[in-house]
N, C-alpha and C. Protein backbone atom coordinates (compact mmCIF):
# COMPACT_ATOMS: atom_id res chain seq x y z
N UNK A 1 0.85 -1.18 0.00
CA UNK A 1 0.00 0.00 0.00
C UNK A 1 0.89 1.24 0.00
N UNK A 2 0.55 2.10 -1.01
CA UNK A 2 1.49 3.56 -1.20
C UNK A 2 0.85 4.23 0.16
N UNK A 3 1.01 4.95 0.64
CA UNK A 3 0.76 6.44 1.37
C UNK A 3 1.34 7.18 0.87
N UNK A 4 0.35 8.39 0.18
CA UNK A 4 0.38 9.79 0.13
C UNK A 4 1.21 10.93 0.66
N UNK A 5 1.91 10.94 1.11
CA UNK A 5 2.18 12.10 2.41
C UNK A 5 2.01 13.38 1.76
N UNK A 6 1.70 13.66 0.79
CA UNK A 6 0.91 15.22 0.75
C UNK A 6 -0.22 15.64 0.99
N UNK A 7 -1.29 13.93 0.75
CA UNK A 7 -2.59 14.71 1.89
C UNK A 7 -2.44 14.02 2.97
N UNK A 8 -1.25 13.17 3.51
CA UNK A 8 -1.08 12.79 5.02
C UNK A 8 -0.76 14.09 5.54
N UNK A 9 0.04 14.73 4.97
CA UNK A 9 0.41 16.39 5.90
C UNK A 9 -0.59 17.34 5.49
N UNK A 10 -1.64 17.46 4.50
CA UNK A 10 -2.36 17.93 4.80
C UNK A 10 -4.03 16.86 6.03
N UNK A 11 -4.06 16.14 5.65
CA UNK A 11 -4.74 15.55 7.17
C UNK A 11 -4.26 15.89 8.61
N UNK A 12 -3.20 16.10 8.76
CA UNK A 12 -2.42 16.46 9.93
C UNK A 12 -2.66 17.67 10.78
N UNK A 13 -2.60 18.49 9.51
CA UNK A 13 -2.80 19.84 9.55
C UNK A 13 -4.12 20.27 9.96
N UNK A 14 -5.14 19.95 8.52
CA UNK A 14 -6.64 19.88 9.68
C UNK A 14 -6.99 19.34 10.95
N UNK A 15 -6.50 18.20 11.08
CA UNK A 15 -5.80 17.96 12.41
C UNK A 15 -5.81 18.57 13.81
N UNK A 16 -4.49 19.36 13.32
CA UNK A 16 -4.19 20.73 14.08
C UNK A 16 -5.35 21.27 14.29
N UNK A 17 -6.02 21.94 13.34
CA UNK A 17 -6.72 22.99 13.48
C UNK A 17 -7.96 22.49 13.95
N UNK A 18 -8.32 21.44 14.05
CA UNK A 18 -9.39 20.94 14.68
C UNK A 18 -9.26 20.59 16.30
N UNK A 19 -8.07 20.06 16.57
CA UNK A 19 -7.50 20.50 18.05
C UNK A 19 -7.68 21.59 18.60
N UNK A 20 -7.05 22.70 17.90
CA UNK A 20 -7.74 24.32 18.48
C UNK A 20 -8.54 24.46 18.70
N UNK A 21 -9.47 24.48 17.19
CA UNK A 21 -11.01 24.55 17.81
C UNK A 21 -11.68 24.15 18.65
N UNK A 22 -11.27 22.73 19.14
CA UNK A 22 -11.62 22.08 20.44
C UNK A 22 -11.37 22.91 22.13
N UNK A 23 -10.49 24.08 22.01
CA UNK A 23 -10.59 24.60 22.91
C UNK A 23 -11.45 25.68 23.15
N UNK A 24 -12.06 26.13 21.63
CA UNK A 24 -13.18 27.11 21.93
C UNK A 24 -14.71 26.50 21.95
N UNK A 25 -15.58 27.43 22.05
CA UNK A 25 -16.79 26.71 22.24
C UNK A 25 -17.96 28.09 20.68
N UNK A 26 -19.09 27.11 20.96
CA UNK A 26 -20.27 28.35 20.16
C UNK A 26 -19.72 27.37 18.73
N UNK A 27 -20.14 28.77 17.91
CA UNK A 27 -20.13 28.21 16.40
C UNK A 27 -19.23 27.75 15.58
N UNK A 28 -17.69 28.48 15.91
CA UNK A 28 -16.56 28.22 15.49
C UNK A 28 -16.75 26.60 16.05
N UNK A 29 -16.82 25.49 16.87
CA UNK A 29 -16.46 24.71 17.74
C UNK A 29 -17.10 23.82 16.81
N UNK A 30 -18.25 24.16 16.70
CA UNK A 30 -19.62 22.94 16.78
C UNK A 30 -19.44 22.88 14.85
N UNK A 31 -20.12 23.99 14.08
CA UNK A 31 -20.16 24.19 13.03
C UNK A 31 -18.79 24.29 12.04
N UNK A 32 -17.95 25.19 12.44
CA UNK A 32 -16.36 24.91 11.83
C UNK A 32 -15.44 23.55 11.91
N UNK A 33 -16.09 23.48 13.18
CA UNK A 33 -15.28 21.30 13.89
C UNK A 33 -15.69 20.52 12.69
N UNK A 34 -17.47 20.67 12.11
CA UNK A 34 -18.22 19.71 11.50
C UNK A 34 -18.09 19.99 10.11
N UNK A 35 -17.57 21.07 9.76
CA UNK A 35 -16.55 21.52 8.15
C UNK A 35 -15.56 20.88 8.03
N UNK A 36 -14.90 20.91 8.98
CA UNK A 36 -13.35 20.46 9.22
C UNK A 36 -13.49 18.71 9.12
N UNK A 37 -14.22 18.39 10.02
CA UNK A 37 -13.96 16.45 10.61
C UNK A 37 -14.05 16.14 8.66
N UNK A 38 -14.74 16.45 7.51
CA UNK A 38 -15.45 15.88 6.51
C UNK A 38 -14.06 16.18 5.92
N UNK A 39 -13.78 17.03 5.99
CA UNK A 39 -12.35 17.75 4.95
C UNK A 39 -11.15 16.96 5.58
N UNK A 40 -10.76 16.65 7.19
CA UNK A 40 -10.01 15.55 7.47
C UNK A 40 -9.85 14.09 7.35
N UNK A 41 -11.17 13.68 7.07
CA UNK A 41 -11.47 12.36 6.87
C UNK A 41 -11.42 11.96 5.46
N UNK A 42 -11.89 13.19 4.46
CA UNK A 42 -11.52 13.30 3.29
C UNK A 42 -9.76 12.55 2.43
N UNK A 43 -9.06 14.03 3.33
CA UNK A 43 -7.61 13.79 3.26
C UNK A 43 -6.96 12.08 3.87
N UNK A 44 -7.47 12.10 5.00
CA UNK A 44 -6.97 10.97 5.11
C UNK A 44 -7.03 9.51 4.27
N UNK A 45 -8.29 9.63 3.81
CA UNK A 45 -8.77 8.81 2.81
C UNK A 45 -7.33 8.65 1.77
N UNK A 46 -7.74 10.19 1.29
CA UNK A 46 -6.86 10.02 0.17
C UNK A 46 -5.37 9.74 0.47
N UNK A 47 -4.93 9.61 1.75
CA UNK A 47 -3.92 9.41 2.25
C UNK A 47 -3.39 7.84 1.98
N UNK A 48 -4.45 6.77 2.12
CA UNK A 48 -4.57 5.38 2.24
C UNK A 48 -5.45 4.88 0.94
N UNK A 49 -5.78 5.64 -0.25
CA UNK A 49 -6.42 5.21 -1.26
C UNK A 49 -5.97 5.41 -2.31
N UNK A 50 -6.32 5.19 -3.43
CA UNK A 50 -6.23 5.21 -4.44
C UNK A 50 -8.00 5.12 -5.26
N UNK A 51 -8.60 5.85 -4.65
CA UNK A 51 -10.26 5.85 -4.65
C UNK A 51 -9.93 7.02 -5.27
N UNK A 52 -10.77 7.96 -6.58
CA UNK A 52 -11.30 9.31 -7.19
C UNK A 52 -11.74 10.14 -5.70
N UNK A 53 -11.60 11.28 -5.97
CA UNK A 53 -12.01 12.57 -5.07
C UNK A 53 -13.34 12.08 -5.00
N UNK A 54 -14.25 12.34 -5.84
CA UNK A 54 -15.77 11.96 -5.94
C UNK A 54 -16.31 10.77 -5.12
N UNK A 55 -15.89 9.74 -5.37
CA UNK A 55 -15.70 8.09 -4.84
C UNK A 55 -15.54 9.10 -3.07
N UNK A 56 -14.51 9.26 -3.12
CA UNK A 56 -14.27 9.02 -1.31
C UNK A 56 -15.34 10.56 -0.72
N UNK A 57 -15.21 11.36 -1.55
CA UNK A 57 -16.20 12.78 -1.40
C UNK A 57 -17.37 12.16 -0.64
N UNK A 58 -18.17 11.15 -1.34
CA UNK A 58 -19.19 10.32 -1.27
C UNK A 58 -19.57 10.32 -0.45
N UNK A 59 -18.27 9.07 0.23
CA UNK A 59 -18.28 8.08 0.98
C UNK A 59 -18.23 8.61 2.62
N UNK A 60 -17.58 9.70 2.07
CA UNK A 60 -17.15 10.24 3.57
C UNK A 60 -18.21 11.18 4.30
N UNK A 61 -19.25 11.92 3.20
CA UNK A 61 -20.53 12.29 3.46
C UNK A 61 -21.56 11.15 4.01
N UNK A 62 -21.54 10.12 3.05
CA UNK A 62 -22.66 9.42 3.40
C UNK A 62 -22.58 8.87 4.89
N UNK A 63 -21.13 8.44 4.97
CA UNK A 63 -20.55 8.11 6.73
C UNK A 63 -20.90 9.47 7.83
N UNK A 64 -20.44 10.62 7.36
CA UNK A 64 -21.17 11.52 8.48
C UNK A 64 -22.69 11.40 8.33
N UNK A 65 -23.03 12.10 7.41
CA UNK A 65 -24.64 11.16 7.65
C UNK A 65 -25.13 10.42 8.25
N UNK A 66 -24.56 9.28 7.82
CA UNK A 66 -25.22 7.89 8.71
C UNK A 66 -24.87 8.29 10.61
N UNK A 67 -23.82 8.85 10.80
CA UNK A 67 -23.12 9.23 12.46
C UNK A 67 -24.32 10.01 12.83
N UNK A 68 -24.69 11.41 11.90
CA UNK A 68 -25.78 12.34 12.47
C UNK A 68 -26.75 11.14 12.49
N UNK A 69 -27.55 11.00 11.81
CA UNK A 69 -28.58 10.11 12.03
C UNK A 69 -28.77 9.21 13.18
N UNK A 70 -27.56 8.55 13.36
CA UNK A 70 -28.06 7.65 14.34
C UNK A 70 -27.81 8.43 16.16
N UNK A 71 -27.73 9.93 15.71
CA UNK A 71 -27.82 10.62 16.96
C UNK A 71 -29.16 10.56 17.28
N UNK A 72 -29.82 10.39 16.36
CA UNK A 72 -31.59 10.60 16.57
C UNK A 72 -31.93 8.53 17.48
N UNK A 73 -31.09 8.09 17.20
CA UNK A 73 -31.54 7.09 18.14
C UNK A 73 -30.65 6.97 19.38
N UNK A 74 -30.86 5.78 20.30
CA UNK A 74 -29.94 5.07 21.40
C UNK A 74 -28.99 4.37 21.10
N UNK A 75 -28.02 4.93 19.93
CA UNK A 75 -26.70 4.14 19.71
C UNK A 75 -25.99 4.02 20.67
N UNK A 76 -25.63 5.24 21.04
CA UNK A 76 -24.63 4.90 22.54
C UNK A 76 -25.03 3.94 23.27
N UNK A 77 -25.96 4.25 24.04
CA UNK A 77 -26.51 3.28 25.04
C UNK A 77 -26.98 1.83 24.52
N UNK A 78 -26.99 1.53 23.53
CA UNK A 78 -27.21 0.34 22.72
C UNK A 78 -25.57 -0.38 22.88
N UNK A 79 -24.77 0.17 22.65
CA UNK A 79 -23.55 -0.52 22.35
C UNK A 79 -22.72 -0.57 23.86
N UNK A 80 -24.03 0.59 25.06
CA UNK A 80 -23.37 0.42 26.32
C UNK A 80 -22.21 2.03 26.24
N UNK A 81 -22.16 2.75 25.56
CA UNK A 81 -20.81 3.65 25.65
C UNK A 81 -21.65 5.01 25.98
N UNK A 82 -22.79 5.33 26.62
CA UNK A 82 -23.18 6.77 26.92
C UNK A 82 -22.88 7.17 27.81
N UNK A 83 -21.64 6.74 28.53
CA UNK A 83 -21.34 7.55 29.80
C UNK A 83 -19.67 7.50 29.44
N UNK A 84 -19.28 6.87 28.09
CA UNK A 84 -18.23 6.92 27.67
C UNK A 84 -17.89 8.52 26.86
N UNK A 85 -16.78 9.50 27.58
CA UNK A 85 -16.66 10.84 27.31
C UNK A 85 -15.97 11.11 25.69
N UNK A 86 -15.25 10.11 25.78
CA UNK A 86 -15.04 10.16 24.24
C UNK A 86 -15.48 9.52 22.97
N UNK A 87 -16.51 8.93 23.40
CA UNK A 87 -17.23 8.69 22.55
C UNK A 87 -18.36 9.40 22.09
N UNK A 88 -18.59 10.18 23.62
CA UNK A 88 -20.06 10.75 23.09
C UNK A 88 -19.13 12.38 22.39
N UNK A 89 -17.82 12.23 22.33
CA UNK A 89 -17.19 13.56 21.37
C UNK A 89 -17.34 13.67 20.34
N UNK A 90 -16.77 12.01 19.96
CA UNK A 90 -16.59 11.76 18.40
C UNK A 90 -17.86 11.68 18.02
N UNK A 91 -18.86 11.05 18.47
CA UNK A 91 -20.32 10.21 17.62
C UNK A 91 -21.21 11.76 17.77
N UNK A 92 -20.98 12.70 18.88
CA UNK A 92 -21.66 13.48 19.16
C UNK A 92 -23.02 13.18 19.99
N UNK A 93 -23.76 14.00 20.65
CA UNK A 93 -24.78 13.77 21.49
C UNK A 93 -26.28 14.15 20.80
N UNK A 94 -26.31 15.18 19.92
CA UNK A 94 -27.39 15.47 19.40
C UNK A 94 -27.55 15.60 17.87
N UNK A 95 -28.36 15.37 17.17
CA UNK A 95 -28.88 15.78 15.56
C UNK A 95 -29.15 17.56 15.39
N UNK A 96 -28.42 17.08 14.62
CA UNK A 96 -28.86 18.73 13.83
C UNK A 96 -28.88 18.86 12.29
N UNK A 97 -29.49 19.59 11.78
CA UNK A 97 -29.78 19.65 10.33
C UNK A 97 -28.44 20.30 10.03
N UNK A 98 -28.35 21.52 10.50
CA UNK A 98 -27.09 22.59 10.53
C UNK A 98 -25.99 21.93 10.60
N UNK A 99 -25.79 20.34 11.29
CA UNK A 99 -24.19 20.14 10.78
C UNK A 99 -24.23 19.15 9.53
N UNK A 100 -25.64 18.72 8.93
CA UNK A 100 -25.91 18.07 7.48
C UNK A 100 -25.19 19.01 6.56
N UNK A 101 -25.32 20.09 6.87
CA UNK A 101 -25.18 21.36 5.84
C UNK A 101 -24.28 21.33 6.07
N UNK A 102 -23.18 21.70 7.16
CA UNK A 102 -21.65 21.91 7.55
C UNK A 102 -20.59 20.48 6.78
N UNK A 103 -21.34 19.51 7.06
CA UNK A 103 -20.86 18.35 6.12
C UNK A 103 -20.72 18.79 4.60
N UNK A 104 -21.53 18.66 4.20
CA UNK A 104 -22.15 18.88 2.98
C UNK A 104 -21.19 20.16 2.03
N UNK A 105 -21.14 20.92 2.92
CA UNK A 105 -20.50 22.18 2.99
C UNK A 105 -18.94 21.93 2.18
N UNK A 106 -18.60 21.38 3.53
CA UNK A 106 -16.91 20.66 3.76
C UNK A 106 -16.70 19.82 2.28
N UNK A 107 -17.46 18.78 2.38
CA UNK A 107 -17.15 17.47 1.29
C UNK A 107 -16.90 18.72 -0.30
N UNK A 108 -18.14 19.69 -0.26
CA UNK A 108 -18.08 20.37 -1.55
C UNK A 108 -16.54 21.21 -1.84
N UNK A 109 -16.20 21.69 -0.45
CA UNK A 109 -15.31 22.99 -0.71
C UNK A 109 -14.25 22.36 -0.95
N UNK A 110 -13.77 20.80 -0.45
CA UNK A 110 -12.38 19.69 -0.77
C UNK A 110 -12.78 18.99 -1.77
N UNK A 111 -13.96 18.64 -2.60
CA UNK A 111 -14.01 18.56 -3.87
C UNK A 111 -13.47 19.71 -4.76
N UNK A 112 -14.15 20.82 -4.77
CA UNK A 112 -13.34 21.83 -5.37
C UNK A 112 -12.39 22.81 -5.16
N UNK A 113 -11.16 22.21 -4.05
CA UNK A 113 -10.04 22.82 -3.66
C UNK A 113 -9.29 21.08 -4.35
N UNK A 114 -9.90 19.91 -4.89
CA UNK A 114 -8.77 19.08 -5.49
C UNK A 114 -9.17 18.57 -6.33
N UNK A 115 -9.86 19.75 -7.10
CA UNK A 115 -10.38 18.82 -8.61
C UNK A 115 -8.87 19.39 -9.32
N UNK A 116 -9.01 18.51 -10.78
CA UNK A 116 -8.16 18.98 -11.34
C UNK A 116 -7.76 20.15 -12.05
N UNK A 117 -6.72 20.40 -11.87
CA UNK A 117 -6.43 21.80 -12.34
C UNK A 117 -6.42 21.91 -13.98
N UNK A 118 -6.64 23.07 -14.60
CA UNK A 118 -6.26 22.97 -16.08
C UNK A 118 -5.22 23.53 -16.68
N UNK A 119 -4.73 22.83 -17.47
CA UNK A 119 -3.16 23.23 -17.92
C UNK A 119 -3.09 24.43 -18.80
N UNK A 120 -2.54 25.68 -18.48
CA UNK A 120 -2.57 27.06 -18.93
C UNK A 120 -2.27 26.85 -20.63
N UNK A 121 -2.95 27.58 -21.39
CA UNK A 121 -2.69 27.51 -22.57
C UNK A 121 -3.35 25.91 -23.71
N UNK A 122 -3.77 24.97 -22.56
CA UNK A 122 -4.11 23.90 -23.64
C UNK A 122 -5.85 24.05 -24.62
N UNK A 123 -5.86 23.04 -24.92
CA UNK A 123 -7.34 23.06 -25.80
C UNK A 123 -8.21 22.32 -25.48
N UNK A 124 -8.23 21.91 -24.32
CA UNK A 124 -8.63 20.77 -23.47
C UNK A 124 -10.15 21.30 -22.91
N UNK A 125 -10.48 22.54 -22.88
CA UNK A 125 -11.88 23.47 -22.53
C UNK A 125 -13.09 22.94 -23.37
């Protein structure tokens, strides 16, 4: 298996910046965190794949998705982990439409920060 290390250091990096944010709270926290996790999970992907942008874009939406969603049921407490603190970080505690959109958001803006570029001067348009 190749690894990437140009979107391993960029995964890293969001990373970082998702650590910070973890020390503030409000909208930056909740809404910027839930931009960020789609755009890290993204990178990392592409870190360990050889999957199209689109392909893992997808995949990595449809997976937050499925996470929000099953906030609307007793996953935690089904699997026994609701008094587990880091779990209820990662999986989150509540549904919201607003971080569908923040997903959604994310997957679009790292689709089109790594589509392909076009080569200056060709006929390829």
């Amino acid at each position: 298996m190749n690894i990437s290390l140009n979107y391993f250091k960029k995964a890293v990096l969001v990373f970082i910046v998702e650590l910070l944010i973890a020390q503030t709270s409000g909208f930056i926290r909740h809404t910027l965190g839930d931009f960020l996790v789609v755009i890290l999970l993204f990178y990392l992907m592409k870190a360990f794949s050889n999957f199209s942008n689109i392909t893992i874009g997808i995949g990595v939406l449809l997976f937050s998705f499925l996470v929000e969603f099953l906030q609307l049921t007793f996953f935690l407490e089904y699997i026994g982990m609701q008094n587990n603190k880091l779990a209820t970080i990662i999986f989150g505690a509540t549904f919201s439409i607003g971080d569908l959109i923040a997903y959604t958001l994310g997957i679009a803006t790292v689709l089109y920060l790594e589509k392909p570029k076009k080569l200056e001067g060709s006929d390829l348009s």
